[in-house]
N, C-alpha and C. Protein backbone atom coordinates (compact mmCIF):
# COMPACT_ATOMS: atom_id res chain seq x y z
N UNK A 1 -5.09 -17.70 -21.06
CA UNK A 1 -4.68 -17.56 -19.68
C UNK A 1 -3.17 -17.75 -19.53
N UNK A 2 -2.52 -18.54 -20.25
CA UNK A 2 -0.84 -18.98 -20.26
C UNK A 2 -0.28 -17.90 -20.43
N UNK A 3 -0.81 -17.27 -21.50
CA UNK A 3 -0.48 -15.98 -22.34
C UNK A 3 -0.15 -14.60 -21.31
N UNK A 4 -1.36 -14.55 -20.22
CA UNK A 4 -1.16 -13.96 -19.47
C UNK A 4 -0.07 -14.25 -18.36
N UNK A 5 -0.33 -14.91 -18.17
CA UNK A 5 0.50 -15.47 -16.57
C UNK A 5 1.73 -14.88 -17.22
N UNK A 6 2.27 -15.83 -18.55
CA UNK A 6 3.61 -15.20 -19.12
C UNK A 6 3.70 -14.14 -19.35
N UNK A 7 2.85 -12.66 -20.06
CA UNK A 7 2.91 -11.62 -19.74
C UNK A 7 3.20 -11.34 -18.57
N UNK A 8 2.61 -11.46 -17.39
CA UNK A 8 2.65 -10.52 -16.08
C UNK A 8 4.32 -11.18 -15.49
N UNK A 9 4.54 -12.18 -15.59
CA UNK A 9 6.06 -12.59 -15.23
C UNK A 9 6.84 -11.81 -15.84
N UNK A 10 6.86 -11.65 -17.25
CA UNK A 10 7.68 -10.43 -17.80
C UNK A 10 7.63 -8.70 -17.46
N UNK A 11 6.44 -8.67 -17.04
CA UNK A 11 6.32 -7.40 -16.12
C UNK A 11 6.78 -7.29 -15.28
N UNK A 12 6.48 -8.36 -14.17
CA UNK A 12 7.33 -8.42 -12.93
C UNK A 12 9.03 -8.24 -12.89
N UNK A 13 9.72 -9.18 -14.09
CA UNK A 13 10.89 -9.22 -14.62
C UNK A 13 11.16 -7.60 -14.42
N UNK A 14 10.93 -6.92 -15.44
CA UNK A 14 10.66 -5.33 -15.29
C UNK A 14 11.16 -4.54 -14.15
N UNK A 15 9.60 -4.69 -12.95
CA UNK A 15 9.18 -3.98 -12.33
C UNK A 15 10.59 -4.43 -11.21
N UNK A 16 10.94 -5.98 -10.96
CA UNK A 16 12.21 -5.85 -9.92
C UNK A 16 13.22 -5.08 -10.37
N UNK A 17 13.47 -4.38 -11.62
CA UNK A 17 14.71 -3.99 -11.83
C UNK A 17 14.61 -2.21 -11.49
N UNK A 18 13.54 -1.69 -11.23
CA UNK A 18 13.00 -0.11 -10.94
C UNK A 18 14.26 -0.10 -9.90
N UNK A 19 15.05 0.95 -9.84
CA UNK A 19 15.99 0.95 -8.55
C UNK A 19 15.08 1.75 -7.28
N UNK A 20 15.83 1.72 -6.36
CA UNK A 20 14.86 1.89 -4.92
C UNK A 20 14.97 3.84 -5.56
N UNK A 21 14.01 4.46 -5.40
CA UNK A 21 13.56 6.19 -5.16
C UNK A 21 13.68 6.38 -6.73
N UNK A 22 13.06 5.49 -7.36
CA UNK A 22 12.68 5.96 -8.64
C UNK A 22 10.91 5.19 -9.16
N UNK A 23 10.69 5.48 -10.06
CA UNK A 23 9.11 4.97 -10.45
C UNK A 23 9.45 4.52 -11.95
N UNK A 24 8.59 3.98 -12.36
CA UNK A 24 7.95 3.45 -13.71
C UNK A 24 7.14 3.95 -13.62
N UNK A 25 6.25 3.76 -15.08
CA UNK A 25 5.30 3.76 -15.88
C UNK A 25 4.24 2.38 -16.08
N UNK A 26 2.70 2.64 -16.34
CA UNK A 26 2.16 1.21 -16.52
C UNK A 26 2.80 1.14 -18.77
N UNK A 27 2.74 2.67 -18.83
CA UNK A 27 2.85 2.51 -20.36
C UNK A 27 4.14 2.30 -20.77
N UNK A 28 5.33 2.89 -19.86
CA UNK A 28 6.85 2.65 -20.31
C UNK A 28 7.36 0.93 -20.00
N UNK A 29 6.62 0.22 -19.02
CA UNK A 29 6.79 -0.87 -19.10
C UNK A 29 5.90 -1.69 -20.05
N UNK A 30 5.12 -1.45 -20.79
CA UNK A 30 3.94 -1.99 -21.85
C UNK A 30 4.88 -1.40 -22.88
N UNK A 31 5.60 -0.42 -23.09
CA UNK A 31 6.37 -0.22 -24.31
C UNK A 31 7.45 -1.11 -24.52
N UNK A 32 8.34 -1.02 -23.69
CA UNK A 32 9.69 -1.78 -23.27
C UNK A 32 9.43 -3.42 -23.77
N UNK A 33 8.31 -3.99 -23.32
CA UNK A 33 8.03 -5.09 -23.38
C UNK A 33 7.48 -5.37 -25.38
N UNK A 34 7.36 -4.72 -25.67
CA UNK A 34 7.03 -4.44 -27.30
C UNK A 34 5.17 -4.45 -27.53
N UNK A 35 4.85 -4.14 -26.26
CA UNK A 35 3.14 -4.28 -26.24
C UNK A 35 2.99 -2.76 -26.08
N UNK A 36 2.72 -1.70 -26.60
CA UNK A 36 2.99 -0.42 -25.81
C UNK A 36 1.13 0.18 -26.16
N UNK A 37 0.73 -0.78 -26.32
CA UNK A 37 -1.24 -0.31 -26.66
C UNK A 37 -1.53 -1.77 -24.62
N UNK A 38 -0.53 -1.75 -24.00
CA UNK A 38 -0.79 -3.34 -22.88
C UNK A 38 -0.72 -2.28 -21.57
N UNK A 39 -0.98 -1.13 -21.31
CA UNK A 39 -0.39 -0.05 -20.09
C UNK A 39 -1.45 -0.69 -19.15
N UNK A 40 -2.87 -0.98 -19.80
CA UNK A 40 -3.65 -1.29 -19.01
C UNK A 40 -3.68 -3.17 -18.36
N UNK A 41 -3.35 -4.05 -18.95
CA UNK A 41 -2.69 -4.86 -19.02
C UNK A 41 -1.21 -5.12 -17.92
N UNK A 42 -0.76 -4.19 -17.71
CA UNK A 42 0.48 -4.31 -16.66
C UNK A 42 -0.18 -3.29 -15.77
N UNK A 43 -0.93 -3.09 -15.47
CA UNK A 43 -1.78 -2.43 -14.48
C UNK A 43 -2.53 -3.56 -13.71
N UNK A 44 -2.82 -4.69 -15.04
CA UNK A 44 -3.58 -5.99 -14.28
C UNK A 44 -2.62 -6.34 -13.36
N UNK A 45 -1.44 -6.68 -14.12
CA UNK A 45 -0.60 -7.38 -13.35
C UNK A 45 0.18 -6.74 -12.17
N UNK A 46 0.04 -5.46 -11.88
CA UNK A 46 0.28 -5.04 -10.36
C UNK A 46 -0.89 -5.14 -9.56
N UNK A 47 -1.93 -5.34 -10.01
CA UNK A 47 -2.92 -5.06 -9.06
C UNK A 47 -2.97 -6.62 -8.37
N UNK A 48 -2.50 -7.54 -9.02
CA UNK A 48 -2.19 -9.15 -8.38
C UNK A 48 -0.75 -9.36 -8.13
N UNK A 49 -0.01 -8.41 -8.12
CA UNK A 49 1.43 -9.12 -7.54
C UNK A 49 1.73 -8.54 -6.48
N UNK A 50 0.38 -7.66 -5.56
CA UNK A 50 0.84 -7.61 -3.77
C UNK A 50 0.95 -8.99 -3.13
N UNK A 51 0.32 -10.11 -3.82
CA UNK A 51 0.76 -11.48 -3.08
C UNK A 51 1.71 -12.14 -3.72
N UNK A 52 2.95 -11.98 -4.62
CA UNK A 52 4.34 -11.74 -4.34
C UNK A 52 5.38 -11.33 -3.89
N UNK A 53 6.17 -11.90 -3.50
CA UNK A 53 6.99 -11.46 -2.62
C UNK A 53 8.54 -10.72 -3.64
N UNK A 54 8.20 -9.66 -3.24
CA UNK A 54 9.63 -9.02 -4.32
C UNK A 54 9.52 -8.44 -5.08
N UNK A 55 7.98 -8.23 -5.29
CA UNK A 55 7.68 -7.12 -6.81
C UNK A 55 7.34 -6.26 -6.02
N UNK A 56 7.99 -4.82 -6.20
CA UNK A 56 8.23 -3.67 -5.82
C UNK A 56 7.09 -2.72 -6.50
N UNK A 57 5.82 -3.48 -6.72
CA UNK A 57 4.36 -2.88 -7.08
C UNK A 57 4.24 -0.61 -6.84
N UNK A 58 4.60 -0.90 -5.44
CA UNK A 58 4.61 0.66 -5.39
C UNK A 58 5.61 1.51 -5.85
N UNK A 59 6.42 1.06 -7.30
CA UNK A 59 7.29 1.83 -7.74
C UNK A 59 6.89 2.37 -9.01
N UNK A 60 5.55 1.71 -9.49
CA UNK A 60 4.89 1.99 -10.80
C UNK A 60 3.50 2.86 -10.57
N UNK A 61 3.51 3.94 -11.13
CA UNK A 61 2.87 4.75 -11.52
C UNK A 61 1.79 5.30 -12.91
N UNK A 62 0.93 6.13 -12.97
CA UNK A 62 0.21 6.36 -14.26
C UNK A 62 1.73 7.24 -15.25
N UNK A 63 1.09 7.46 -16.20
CA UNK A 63 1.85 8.63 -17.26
C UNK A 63 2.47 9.78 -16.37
N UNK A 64 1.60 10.46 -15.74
CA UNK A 64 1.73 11.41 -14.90
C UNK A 64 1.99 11.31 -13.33
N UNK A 65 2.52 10.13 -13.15
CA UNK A 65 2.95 10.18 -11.63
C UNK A 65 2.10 10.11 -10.59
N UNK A 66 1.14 10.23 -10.99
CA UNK A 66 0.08 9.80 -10.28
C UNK A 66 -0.41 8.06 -9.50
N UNK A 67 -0.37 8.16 -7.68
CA UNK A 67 -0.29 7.09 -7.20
C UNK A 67 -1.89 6.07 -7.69
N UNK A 68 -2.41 5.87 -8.71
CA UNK A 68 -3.34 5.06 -8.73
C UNK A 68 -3.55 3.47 -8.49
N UNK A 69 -2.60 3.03 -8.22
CA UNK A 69 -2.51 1.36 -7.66
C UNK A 69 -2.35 1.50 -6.35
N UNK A 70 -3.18 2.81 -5.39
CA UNK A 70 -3.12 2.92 -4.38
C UNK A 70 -4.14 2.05 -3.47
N UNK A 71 -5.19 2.02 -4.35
CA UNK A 71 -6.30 0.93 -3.72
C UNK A 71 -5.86 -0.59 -3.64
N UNK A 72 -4.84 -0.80 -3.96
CA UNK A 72 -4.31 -1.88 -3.82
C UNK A 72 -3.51 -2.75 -2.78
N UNK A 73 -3.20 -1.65 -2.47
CA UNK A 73 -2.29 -2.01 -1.06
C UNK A 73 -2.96 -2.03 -0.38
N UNK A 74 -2.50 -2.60 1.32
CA UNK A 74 -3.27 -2.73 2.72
C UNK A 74 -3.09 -1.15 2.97
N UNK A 75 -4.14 -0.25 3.60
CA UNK A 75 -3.58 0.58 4.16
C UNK A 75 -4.27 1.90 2.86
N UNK A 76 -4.63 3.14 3.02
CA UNK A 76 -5.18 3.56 1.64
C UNK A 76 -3.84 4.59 1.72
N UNK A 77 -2.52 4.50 2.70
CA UNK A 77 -1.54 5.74 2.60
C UNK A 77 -0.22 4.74 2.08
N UNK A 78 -0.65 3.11 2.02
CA UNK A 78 0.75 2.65 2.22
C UNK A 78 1.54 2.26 0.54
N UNK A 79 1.28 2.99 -0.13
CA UNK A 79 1.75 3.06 -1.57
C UNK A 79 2.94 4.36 -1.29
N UNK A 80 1.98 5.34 -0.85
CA UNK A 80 2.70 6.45 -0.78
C UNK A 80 3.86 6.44 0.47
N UNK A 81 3.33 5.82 1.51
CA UNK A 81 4.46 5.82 2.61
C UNK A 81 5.91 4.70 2.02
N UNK A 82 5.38 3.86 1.47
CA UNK A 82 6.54 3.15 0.97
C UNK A 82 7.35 3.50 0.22
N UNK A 83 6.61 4.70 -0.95
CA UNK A 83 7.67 5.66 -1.90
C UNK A 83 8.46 6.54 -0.83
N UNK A 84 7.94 7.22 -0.31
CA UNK A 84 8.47 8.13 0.77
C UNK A 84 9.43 7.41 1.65
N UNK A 85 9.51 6.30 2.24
CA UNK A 85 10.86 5.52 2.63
C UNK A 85 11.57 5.43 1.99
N UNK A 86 11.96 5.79 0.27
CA UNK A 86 12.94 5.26 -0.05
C UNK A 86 13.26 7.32 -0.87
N UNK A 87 12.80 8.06 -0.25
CA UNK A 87 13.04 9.15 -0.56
C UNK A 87 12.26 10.06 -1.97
N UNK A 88 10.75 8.83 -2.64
CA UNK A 88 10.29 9.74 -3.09
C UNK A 88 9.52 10.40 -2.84
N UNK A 89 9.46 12.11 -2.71
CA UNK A 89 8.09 12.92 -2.75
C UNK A 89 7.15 13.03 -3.20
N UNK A 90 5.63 12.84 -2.82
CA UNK A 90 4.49 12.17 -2.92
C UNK A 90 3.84 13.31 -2.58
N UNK A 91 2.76 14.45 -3.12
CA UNK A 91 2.14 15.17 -2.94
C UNK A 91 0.60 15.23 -3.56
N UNK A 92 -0.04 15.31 -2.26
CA UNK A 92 -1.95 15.18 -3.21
C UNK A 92 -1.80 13.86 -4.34
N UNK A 93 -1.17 12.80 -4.01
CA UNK A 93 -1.12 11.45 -4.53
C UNK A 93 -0.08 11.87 -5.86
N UNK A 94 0.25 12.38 -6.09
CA UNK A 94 1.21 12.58 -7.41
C UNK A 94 2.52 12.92 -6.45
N UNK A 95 3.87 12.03 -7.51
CA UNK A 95 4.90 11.88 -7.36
C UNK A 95 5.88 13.72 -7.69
N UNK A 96 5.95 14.40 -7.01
CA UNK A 96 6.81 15.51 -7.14
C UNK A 96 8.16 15.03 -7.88
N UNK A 97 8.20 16.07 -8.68
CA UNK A 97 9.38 16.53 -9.38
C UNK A 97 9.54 14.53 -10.17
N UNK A 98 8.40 14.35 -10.87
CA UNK A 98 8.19 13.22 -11.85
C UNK A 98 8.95 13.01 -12.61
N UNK A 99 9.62 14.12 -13.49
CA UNK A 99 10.10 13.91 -14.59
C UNK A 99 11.88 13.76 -14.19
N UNK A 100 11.97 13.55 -13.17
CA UNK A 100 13.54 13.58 -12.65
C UNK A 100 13.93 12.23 -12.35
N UNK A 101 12.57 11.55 -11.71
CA UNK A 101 12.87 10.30 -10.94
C UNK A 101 12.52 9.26 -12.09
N UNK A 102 11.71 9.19 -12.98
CA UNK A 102 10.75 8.38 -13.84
C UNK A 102 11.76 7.60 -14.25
N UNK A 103 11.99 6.44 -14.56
CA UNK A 103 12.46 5.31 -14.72
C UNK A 103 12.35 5.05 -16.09
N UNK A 104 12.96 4.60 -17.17
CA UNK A 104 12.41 4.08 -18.36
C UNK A 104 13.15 2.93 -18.68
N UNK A 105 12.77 1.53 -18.92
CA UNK A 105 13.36 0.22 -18.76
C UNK A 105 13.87 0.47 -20.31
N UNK A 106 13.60 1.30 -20.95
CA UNK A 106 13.94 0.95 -22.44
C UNK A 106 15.50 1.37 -22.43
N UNK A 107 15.66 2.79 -21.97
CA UNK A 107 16.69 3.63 -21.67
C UNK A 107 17.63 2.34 -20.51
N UNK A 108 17.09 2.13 -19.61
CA UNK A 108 18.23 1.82 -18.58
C UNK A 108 18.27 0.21 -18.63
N UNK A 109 17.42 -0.35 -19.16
CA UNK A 109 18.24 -1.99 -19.59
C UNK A 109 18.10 -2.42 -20.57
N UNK A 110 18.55 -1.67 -21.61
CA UNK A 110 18.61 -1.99 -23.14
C UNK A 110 20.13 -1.47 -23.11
C-alpha cells in the first residue's frame, strides 16, 4: 500500500506539470516514470485524485486521445468541458488533432 500511495504522488508530480491545452498519456506517464508495463496503474491514480486539489486529472488521456477518465468526474460532459476551456478540441470523446497537443514528460522534463 506505501508503494502505492508513493507511486500515485509521483504521478501526480507528473500530471501538475501537463501545461494548460495540452494532454498526457496513462502510458507516457507510466513510461517517464520507468514503469512503462504501470499505464493501468496511473489510471488508478487519476481515478482517486478528483479529491485533490491541483491535479489537473482531465489533462490525461488513453494512447489515442480518447476521454476515458470521463466517468470520473461530476458531470458525464465535465472532462471534456474542462479540456475545451483551455482550448482543447474534443470530438465524439476523442481529443482532435491528438498528435499536435500530446504531451510527453520524457521529451519536455528530462
Amino acid at each position: 500500500m506505501k508503494d502505492e500511495i508513493t507511486f500515485y504522488k509521483k504521478v501526480y508530480n507528473v500530471v501538475k506539470n501537463i501545461p494548460t491545452g495540452r494532454v498526457s498519456t496513462y502510458g507516457l506517464i507510466a513510461k517517464y516514470l520507468g514503469t512503462p508495463k504501470s499505464s493501468r496503474v496511473v489510471g488508478y491514480a487519476m481515478n482517486v485524485s478528483h479529491k485533490i486539489h491541483g491535479i489537473p486529472a482531465h489533462r490525461v488521456v488513453n494512447r489515442i486521445g480518447l476521454l476515458t477518465g470521463k466517468h470520473h468526474f461530476s458531470g458525464s460532459n465535465m472532462m471534456k468541458e474542462l479540456l475545451e476551456s483551455e482550448g482543447v478540441k474534443v470530438k465524439n470523446n476523442i481529443i482532435v488533432d491528438f498528435k499536435n497537443i500530446v504531451w510527453d514528460p520524457s521529451v519536455e522534463l528530462d
